[in-house]
N, C-alpha and C. Protein backbone atom coordinates (compact mmCIF):
# COMPACT_ATOMS: atom_id res chain seq x y z
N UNK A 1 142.69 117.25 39.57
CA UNK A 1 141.48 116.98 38.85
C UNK A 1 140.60 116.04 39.67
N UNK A 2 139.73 116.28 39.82
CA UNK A 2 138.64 115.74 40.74
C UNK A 2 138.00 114.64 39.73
N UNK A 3 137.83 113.10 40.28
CA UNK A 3 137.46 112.30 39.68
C UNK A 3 135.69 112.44 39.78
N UNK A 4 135.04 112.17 38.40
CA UNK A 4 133.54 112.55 38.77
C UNK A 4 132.72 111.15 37.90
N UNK A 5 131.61 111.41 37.68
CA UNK A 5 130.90 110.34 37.51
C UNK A 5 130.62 110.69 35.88
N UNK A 6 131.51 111.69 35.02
CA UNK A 6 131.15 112.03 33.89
C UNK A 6 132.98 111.77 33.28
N UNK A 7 133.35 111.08 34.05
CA UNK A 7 134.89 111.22 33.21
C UNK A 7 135.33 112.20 32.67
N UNK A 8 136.50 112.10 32.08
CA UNK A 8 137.25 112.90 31.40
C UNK A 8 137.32 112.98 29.93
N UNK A 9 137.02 114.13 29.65
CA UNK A 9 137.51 113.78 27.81
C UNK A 9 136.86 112.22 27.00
N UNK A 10 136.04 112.37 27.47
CA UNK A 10 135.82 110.68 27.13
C UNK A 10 136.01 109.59 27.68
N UNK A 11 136.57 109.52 28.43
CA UNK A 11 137.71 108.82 29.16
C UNK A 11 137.00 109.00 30.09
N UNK A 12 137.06 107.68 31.13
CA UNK A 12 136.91 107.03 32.86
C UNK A 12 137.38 108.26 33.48
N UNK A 13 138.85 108.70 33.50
CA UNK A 13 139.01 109.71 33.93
C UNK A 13 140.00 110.33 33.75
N UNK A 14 140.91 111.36 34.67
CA UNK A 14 142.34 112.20 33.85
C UNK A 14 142.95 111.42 33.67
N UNK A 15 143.72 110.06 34.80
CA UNK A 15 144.45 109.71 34.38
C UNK A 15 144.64 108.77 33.23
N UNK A 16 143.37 108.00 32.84
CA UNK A 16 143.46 107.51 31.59
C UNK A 16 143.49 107.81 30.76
N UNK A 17 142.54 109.11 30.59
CA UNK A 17 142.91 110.38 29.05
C UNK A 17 144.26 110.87 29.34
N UNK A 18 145.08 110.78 30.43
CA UNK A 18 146.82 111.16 30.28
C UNK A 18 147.65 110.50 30.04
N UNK A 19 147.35 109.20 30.13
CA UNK A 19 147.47 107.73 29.71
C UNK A 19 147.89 107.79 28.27
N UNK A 20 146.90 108.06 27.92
CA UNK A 20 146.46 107.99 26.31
C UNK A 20 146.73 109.22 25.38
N UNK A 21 147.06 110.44 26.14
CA UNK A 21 147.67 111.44 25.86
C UNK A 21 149.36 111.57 25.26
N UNK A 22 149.72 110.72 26.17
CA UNK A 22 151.28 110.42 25.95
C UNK A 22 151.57 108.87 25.54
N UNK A 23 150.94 108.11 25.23
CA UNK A 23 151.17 106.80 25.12
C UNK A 23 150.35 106.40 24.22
N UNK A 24 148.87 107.15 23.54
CA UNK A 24 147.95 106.62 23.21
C UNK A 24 147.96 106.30 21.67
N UNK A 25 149.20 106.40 20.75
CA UNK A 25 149.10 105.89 19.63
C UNK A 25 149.41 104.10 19.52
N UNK A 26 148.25 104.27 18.93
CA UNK A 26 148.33 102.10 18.65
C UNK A 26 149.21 101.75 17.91
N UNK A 27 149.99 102.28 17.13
CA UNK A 27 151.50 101.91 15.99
C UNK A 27 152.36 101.49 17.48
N UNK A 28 152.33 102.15 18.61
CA UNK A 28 153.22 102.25 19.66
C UNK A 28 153.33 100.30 19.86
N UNK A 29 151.83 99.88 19.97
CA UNK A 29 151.45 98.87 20.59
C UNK A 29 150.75 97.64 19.36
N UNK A 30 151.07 98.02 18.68
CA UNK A 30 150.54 97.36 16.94
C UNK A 30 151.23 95.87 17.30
N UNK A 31 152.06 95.21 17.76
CA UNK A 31 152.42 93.81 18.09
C UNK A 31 151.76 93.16 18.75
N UNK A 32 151.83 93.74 20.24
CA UNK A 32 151.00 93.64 20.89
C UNK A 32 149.70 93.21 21.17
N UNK A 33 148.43 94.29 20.37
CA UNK A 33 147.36 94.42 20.07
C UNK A 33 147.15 93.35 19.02
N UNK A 34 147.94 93.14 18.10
CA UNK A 34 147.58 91.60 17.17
C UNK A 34 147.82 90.60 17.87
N UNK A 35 148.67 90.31 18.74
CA UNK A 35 149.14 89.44 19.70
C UNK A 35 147.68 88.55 20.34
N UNK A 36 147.19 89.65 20.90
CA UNK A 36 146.24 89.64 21.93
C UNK A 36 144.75 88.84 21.47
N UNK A 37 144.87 89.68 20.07
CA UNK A 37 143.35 89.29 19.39
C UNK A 37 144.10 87.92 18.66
N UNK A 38 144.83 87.62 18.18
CA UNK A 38 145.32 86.24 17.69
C UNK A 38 145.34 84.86 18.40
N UNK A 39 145.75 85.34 19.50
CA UNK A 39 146.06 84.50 20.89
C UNK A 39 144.90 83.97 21.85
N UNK A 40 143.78 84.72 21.55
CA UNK A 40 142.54 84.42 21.94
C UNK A 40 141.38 84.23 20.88
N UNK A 41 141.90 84.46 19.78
CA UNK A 41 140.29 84.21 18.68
C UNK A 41 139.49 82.91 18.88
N UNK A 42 138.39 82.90 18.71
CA UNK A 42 137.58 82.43 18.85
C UNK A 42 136.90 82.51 17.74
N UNK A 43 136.37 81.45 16.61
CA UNK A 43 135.66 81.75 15.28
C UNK A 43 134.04 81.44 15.87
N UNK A 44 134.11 80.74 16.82
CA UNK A 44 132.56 80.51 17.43
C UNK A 44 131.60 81.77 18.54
N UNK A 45 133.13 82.61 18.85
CA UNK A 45 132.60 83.69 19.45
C UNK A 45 133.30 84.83 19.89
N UNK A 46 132.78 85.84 18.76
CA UNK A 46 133.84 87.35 18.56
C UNK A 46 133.62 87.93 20.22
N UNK A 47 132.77 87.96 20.79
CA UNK A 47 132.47 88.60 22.07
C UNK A 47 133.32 88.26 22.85
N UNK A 48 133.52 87.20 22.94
CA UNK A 48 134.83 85.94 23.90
C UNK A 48 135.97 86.66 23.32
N UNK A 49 136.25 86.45 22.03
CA UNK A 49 137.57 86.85 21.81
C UNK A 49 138.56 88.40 21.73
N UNK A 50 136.93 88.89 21.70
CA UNK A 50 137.38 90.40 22.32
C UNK A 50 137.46 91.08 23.95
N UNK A 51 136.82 90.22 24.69
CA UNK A 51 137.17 90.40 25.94
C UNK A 51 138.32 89.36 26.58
N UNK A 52 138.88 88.63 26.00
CA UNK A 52 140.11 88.22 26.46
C UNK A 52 140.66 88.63 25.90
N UNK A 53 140.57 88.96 24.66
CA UNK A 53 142.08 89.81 24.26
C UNK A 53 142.29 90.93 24.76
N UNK A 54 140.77 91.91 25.02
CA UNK A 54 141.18 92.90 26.02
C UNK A 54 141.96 92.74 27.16
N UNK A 55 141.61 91.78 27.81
CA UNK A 55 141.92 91.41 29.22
C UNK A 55 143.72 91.28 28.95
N UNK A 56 144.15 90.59 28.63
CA UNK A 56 145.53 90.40 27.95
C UNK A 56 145.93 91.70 27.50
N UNK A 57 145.75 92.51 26.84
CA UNK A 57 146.34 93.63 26.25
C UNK A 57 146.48 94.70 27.68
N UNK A 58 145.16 94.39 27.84
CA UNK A 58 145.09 95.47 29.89
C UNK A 58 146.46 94.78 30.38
N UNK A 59 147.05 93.75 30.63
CA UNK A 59 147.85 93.55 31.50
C UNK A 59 149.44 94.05 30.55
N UNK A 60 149.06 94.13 29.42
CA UNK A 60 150.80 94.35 28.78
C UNK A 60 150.58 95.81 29.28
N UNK A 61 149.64 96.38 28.50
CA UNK A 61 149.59 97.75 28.75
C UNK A 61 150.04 98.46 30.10
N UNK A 62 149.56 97.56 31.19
CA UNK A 62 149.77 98.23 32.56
C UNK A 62 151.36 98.05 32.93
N UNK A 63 151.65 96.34 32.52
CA UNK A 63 153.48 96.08 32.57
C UNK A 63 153.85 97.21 32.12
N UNK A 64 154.00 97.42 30.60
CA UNK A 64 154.56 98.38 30.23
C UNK A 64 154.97 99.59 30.73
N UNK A 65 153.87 100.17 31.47
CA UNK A 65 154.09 101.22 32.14
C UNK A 65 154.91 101.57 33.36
N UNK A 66 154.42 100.23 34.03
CA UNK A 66 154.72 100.19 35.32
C UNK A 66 156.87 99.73 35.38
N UNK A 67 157.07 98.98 33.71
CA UNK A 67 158.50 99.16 34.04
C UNK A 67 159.05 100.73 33.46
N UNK A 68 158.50 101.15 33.22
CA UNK A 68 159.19 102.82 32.62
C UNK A 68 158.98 103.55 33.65
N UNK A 69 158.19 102.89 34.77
CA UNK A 69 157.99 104.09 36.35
C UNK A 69 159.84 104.93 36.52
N UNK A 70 159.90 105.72 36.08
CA UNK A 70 161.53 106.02 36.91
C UNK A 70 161.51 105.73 38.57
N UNK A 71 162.91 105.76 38.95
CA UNK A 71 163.54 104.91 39.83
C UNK A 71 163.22 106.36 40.71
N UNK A 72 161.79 106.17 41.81
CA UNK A 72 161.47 107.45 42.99
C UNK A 72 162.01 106.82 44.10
N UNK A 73 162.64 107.53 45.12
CA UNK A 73 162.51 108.08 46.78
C UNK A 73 160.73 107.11 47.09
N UNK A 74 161.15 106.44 47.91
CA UNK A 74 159.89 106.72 48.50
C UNK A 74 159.94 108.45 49.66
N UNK A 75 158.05 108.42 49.12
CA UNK A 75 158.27 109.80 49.29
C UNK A 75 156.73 110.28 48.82
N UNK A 76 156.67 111.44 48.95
CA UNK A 76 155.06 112.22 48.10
C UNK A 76 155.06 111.82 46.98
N UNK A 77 156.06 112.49 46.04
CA UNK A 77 155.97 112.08 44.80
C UNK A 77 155.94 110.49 44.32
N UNK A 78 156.79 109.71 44.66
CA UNK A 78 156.32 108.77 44.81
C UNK A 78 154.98 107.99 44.81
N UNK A 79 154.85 108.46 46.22
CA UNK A 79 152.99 107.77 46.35
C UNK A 79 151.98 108.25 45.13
N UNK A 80 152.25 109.78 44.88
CA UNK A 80 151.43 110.36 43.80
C UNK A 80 151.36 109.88 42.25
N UNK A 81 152.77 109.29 41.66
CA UNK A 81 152.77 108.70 41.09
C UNK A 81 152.09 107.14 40.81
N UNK A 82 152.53 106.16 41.92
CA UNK A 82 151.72 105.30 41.68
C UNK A 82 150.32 105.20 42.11
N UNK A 83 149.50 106.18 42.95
CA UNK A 83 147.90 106.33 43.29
C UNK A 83 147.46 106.93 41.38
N UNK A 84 148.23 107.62 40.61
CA UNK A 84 147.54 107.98 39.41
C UNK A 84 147.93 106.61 38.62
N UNK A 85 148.44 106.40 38.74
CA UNK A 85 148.90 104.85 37.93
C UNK A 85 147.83 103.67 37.90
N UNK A 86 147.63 103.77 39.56
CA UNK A 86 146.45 102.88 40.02
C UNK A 86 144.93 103.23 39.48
N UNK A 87 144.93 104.70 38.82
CA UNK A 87 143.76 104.77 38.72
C UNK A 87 143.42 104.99 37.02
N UNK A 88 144.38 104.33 36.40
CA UNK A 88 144.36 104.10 34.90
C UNK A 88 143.51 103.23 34.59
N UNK A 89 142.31 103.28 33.68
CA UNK A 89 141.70 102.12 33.09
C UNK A 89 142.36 101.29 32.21
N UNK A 90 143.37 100.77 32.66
CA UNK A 90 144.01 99.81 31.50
C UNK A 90 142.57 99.05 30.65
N UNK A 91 141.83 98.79 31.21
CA UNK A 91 141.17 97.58 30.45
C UNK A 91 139.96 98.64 29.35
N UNK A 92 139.78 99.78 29.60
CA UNK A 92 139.16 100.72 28.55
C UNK A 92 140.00 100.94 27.89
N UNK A 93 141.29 101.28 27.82
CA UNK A 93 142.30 101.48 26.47
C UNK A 93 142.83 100.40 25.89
N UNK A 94 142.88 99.15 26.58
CA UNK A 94 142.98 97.68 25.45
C UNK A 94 140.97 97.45 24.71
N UNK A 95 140.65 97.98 25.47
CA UNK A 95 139.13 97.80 24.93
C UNK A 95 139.24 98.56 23.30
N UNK A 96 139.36 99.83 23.60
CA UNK A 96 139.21 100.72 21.92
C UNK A 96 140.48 99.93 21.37
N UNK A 97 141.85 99.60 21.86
CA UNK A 97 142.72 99.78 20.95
C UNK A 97 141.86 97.95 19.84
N UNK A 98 141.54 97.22 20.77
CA UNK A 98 141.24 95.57 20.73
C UNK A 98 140.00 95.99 19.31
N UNK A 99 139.44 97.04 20.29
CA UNK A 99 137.52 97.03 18.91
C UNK A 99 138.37 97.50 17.56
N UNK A 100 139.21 98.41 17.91
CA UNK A 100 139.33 99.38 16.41
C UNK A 100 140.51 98.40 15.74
N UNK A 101 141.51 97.52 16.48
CA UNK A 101 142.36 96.30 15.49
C UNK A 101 141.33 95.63 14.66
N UNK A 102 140.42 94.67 15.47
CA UNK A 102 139.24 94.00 15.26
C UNK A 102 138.60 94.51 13.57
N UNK A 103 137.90 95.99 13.96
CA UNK A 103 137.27 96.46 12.55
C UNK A 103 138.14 96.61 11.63
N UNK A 104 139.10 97.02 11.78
CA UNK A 104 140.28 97.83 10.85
C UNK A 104 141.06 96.03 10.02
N UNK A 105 141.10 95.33 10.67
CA UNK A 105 141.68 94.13 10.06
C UNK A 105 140.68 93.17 10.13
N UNK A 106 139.14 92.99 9.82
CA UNK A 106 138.57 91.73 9.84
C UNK A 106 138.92 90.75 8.60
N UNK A 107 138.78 91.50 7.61
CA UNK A 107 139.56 90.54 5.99
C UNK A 107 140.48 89.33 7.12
N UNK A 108 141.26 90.50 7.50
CA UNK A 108 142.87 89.64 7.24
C UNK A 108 142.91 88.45 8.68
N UNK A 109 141.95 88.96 9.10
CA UNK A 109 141.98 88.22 10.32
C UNK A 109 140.82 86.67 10.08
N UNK A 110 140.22 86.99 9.48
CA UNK A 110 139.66 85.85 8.99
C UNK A 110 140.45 85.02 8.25
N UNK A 111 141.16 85.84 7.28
CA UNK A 111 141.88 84.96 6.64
C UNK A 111 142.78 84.10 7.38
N UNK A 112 143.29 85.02 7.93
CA UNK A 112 144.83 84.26 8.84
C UNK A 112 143.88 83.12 9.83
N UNK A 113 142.82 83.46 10.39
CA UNK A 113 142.20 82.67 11.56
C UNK A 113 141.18 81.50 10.96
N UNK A 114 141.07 81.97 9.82
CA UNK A 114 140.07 81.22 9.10
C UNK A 114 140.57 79.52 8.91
């Protein structure tokens, strides 16, 4: 799949819509994703606290993956594997998973943060 300037499916590009294809339910990452937005709230500024919590969730998200890599040869496959790895938008899929926690729980998050 040829990377283009119109992404994929919505998506930056294949490998992040494949990303999100096989990995992309948020129940998967529901700890996590509260983790992130908890750990960074900010009551003086939602903008702040959604781009660090993104930022934070991008890095579990990418750990995560990167320890389930199975055990390759260096080798083609190999390299091929981690060049699509490398070209995952982690920080666009903590972005939606971060906006849609955010809307989906503001009540409770006020409450708890309040």
């Amino acid at each position: 799949m040829p990377n283009n300037s119109d992404g994929y499916n919505g998506w930056t590009n294949y490998e992040t819509w494949c990303w999100g294809l096989w990995y992309g339910e948020p129940e998967f990452f529901e700890d996590e994703i509260h983790d992130a937005v908890v750990n960074n709230w900010d009551d003086d500024d939602a903008k702040e606290t959604q781009r660090d919590a993104t930022t934070q969730l991008a890095k579990v998200l990418k750990e995560f993956t990167e320890e389930s890599v199975p055990e390759l040869d260096d080798g083609f496959f190999c390299d091929m594997l981690n060049t699509s790895l490398n070209e995952v938008n982690w920080y666009e899929i903590a972005e939606h998973y971060v906006a849609d926690y955010i809307a989906d729980n503001e009540a409770t998050l006020a409450e708890i943060m309040g």
